[in-house]
N, C-alpha and C. Protein backbone atom coordinates (compact mmCIF):
# COMPACT_ATOMS: atom_id res chain seq x y z
N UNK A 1 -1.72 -14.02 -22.74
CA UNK A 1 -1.79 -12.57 -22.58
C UNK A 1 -0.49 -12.09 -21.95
N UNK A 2 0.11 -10.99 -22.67
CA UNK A 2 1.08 -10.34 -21.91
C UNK A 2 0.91 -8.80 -21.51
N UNK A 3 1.58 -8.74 -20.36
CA UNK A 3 1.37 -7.84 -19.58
C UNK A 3 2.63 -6.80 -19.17
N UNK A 4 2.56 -5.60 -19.60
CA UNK A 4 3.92 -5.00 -19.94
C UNK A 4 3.24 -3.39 -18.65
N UNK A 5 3.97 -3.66 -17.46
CA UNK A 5 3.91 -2.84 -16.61
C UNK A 5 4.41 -1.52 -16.59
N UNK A 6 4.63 -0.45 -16.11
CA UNK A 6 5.30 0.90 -16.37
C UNK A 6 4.60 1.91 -15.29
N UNK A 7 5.76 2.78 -15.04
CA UNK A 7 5.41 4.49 -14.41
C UNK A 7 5.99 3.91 -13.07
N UNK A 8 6.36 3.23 -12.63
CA UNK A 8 6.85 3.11 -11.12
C UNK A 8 8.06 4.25 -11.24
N UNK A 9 8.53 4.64 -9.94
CA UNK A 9 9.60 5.44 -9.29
C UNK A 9 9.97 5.38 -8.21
N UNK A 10 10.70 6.65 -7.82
CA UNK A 10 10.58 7.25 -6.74
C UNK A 10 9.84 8.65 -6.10
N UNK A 11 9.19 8.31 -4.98
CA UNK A 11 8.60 10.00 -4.76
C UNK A 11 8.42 10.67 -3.69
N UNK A 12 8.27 11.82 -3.37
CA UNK A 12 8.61 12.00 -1.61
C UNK A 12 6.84 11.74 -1.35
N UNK A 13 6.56 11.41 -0.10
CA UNK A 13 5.35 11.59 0.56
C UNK A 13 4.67 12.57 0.09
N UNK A 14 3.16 12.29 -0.15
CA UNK A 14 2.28 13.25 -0.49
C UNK A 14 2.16 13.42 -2.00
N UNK A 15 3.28 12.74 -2.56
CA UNK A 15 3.13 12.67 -4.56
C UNK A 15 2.56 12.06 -4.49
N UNK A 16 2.64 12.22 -6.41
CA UNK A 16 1.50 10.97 -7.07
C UNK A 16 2.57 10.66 -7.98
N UNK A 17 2.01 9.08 -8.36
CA UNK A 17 2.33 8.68 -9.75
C UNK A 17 1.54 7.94 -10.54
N UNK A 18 1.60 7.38 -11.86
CA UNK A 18 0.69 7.05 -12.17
C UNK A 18 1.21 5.92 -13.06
N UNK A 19 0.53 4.56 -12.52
CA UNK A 19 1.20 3.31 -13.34
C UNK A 19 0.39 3.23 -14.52
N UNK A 20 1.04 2.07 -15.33
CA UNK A 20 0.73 2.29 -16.32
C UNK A 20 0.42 0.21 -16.57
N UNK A 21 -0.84 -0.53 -17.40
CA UNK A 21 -0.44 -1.95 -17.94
C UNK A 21 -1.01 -2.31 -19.34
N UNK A 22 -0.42 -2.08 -19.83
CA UNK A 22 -0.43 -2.48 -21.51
C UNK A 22 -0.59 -4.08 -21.77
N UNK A 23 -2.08 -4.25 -22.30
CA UNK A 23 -2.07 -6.03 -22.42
C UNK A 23 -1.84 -6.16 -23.79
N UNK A 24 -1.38 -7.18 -24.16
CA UNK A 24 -1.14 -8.10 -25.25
C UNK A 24 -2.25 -8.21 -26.65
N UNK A 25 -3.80 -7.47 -25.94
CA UNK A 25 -4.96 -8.49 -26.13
C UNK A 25 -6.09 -7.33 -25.73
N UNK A 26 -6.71 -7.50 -26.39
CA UNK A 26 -8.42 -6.47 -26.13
C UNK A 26 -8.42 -6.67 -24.48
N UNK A 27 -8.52 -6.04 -23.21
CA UNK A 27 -8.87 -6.14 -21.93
C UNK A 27 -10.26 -6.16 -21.98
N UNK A 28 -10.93 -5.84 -22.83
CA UNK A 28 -12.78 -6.12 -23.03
C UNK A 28 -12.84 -7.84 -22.76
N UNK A 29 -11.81 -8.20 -23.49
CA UNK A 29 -12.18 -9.64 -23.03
C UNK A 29 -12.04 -10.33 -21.85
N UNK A 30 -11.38 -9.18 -20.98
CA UNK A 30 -10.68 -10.05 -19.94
C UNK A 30 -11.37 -10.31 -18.80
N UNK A 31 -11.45 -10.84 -17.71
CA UNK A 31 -12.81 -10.54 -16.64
C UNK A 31 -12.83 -9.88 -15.69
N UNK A 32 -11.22 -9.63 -15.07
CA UNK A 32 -10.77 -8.74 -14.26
C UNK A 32 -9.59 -8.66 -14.00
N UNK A 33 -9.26 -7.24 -14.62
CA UNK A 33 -7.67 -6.77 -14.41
C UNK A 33 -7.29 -6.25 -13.08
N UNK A 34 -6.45 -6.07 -12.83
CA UNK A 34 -5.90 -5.39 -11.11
C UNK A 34 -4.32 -5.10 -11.45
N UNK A 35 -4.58 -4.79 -10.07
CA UNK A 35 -3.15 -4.33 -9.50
C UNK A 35 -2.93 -4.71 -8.10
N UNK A 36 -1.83 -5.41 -8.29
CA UNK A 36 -1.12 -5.99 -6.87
C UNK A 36 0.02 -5.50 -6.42
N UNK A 37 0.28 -5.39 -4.97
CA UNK A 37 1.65 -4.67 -4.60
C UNK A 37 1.73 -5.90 -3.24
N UNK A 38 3.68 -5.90 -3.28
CA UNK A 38 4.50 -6.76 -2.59
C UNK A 38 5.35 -5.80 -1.79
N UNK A 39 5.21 -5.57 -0.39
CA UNK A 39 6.55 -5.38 0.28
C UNK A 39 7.50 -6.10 0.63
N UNK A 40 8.59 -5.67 0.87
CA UNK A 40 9.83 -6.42 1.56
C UNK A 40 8.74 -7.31 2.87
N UNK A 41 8.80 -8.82 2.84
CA UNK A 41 8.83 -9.31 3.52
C UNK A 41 7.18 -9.18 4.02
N UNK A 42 6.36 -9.37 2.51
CA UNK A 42 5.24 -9.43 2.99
C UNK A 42 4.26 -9.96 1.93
N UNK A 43 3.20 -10.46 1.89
CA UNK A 43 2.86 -11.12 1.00
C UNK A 43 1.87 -10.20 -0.25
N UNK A 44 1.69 -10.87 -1.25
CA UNK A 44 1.34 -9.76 -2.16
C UNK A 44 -0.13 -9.47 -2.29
N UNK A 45 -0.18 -8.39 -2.14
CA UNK A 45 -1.78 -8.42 -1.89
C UNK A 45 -2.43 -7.49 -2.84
N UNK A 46 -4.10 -7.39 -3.07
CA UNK A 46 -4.92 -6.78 -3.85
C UNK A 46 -4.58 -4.90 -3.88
N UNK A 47 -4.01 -4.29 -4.69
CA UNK A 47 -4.23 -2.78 -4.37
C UNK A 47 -5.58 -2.22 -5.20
N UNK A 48 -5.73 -2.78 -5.89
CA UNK A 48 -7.30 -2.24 -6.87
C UNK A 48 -7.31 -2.99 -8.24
N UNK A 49 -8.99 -3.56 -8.71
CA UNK A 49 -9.21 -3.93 -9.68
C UNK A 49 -10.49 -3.55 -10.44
N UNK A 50 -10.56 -3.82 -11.62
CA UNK A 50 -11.46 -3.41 -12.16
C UNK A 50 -12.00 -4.66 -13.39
N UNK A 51 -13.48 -5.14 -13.65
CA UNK A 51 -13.94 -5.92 -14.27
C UNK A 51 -14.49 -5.59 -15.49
N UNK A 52 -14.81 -6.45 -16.29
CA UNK A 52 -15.01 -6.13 -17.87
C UNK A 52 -16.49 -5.10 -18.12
N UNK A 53 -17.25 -5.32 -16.68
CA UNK A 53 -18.16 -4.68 -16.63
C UNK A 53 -17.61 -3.47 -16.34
N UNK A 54 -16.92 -3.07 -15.81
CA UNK A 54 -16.38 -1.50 -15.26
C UNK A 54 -16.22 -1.51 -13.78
N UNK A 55 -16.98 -2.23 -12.94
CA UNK A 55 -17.15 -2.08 -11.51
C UNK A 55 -15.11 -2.29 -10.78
N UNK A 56 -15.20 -1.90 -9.73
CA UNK A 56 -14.35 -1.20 -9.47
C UNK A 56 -13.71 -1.76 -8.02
N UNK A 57 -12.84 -2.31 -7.40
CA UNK A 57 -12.60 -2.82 -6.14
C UNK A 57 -11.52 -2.38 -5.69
N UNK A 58 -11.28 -1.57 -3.93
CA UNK A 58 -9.79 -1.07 -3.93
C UNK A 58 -9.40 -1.70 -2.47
N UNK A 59 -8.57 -1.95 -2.28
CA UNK A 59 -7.96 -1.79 -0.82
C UNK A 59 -8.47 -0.95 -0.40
N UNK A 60 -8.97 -1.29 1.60
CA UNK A 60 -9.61 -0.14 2.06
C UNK A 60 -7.99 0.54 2.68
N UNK A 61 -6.83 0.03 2.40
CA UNK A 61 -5.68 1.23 2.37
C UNK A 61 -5.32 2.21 1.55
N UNK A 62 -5.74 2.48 0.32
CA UNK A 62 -5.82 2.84 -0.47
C UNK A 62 -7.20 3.74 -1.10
N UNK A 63 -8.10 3.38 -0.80
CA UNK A 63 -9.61 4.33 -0.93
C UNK A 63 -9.28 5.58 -1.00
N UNK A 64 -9.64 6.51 -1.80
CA UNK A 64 -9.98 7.84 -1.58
C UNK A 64 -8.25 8.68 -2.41
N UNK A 65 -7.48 7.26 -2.02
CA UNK A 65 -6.33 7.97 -2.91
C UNK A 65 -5.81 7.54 -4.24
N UNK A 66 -6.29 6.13 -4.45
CA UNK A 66 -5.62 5.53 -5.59
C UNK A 66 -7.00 5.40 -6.49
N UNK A 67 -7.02 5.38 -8.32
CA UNK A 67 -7.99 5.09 -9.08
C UNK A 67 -7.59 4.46 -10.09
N UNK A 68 -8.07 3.15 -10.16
CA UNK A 68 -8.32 2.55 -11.02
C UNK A 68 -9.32 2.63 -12.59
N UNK A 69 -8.55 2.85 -13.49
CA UNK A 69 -9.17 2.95 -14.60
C UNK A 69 -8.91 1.96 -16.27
N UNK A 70 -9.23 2.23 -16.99
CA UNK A 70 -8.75 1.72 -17.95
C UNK A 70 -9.03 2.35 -19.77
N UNK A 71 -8.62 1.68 -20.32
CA UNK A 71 -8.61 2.68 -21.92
C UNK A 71 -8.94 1.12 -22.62
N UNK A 72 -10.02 1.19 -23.05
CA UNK A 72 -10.37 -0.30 -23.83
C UNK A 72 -9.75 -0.21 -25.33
N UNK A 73 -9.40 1.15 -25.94
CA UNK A 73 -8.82 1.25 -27.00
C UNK A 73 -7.68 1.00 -27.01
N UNK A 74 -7.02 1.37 -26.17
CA UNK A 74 -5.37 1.53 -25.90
C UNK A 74 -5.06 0.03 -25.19
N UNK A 75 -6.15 -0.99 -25.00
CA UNK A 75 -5.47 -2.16 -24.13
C UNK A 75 -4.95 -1.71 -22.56
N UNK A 76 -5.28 -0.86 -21.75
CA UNK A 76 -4.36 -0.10 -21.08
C UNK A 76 -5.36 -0.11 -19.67
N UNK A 77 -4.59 -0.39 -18.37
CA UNK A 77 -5.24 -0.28 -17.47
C UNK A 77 -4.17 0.42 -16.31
N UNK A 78 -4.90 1.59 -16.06
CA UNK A 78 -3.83 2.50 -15.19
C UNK A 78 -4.24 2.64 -13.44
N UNK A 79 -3.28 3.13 -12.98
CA UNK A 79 -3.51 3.07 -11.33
C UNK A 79 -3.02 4.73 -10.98
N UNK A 80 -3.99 5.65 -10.75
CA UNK A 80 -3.23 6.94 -11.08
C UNK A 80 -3.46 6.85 -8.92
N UNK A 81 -2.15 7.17 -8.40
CA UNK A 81 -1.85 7.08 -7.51
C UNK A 81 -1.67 8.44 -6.44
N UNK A 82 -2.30 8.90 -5.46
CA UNK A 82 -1.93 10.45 -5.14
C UNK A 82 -1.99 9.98 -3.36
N UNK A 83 -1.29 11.39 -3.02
CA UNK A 83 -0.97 11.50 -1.62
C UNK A 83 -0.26 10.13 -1.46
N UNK A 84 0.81 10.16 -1.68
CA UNK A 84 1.47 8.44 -0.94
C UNK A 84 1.69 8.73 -0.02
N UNK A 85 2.14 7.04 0.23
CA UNK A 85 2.67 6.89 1.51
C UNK A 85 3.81 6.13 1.91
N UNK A 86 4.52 6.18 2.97
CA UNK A 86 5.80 5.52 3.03
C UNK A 86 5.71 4.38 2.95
N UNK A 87 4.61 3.84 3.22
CA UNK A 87 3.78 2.11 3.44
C UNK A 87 3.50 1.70 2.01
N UNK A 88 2.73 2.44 1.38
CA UNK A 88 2.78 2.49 -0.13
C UNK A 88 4.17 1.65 -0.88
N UNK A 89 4.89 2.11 -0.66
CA UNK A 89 6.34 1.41 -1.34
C UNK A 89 6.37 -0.15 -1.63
N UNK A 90 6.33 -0.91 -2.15
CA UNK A 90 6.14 -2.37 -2.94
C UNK A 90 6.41 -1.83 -4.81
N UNK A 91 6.68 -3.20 -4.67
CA UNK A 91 6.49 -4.13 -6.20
C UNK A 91 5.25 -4.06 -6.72
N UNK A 92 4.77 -3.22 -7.55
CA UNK A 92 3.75 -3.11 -8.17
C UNK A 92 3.49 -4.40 -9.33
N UNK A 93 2.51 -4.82 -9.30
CA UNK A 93 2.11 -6.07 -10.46
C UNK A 93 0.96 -5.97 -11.16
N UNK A 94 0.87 -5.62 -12.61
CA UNK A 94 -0.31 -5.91 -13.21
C UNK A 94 -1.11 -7.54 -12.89
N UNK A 95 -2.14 -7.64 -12.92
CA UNK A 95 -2.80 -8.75 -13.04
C UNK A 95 -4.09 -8.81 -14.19
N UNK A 96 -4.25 -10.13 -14.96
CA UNK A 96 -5.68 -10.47 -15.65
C UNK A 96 -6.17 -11.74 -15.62
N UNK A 97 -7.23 -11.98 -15.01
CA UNK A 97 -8.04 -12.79 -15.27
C UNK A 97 -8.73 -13.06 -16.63
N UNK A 98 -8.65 -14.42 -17.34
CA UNK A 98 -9.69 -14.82 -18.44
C UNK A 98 -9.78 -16.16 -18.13
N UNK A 99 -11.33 -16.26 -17.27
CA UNK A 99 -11.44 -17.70 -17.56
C UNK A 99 -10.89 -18.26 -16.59
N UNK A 100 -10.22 -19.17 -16.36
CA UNK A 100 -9.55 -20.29 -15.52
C UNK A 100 -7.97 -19.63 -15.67
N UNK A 101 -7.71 -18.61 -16.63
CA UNK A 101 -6.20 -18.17 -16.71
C UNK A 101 -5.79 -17.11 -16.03
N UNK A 102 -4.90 -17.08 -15.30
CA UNK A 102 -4.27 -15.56 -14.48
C UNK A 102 -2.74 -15.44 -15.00
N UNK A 103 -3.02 -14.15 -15.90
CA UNK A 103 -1.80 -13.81 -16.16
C UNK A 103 -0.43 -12.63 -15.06
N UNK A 104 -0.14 -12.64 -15.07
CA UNK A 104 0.70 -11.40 -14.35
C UNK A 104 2.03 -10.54 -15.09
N UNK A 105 2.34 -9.45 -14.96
CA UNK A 105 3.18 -8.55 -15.77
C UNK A 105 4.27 -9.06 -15.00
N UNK A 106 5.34 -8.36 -15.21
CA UNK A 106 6.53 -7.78 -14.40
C UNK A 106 6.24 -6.80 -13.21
N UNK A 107 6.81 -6.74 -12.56
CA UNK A 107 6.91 -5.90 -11.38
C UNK A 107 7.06 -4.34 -11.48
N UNK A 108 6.86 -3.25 -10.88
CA UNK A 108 7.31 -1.81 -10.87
C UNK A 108 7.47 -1.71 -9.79
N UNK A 109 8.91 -0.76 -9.54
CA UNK A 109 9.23 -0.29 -7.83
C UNK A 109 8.29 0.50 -7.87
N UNK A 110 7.82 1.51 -7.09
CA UNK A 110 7.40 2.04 -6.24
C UNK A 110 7.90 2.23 -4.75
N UNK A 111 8.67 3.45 -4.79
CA UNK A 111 9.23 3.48 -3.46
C UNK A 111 8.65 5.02 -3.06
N UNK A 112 8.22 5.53 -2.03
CA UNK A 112 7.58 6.82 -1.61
C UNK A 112 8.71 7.19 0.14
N UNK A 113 9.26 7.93 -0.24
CA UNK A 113 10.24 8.21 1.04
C UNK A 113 9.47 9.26 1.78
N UNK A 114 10.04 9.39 3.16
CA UNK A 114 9.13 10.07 3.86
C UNK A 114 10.10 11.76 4.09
């Protein structure tokens, strides 16, 4: 499975943006897609995922501002992102689970200045 990431930037505090992960492959099949973010000098951790069933998991840093969704037609699983934050700023990473396999995209900046 490949994983083709998109929509990172730059944005002042309080924007939104909205990522974008285009799989290779039906995501119906997959068991659970996400999104991971890396800061400078920190390890990469869960920002929100979502399973073939639909159910839905976010960082409790993130709750209330970030949504996880997806387009089963389009292969497409998006992270529509609002009110940032300066902390917010990392390496954005698609992720998919199938099975015993974990694929991962390329990276997106994401930088939110204050």
């Amino acid at each position: 499975v490949q994983l083709q990431a998109s929509g990172g930037g730059l944005v002042q505090a309080g924007g939104s943006l909205r990522l974008s992960c285009v799989a290779s492959r039906s995501i119906f099949s997959l068991n659970v897609m996400g999104w991971y973010r890396q800061a400078p000098g920190k390890q990469r951790e869960l920002v929100a995922a979502i399973t073939n069933n639909g159910n839905t998991n976010y960082a409790d840093s993130v709750k209330g501002r970030f949504t996880i969704s997806r387009d089963i037609a389009k292969n497409t699983v998006d992270l529509q992102m609002n009110n940032l934050k300066p902390e917010d700023t990392a390496v954005y990473y698609c992720k998919a689970d199938h099975g015993i396999y974990t694929y991962w995209g390329q990276g997106t900046l994401v930088t939110v200045s204050s």
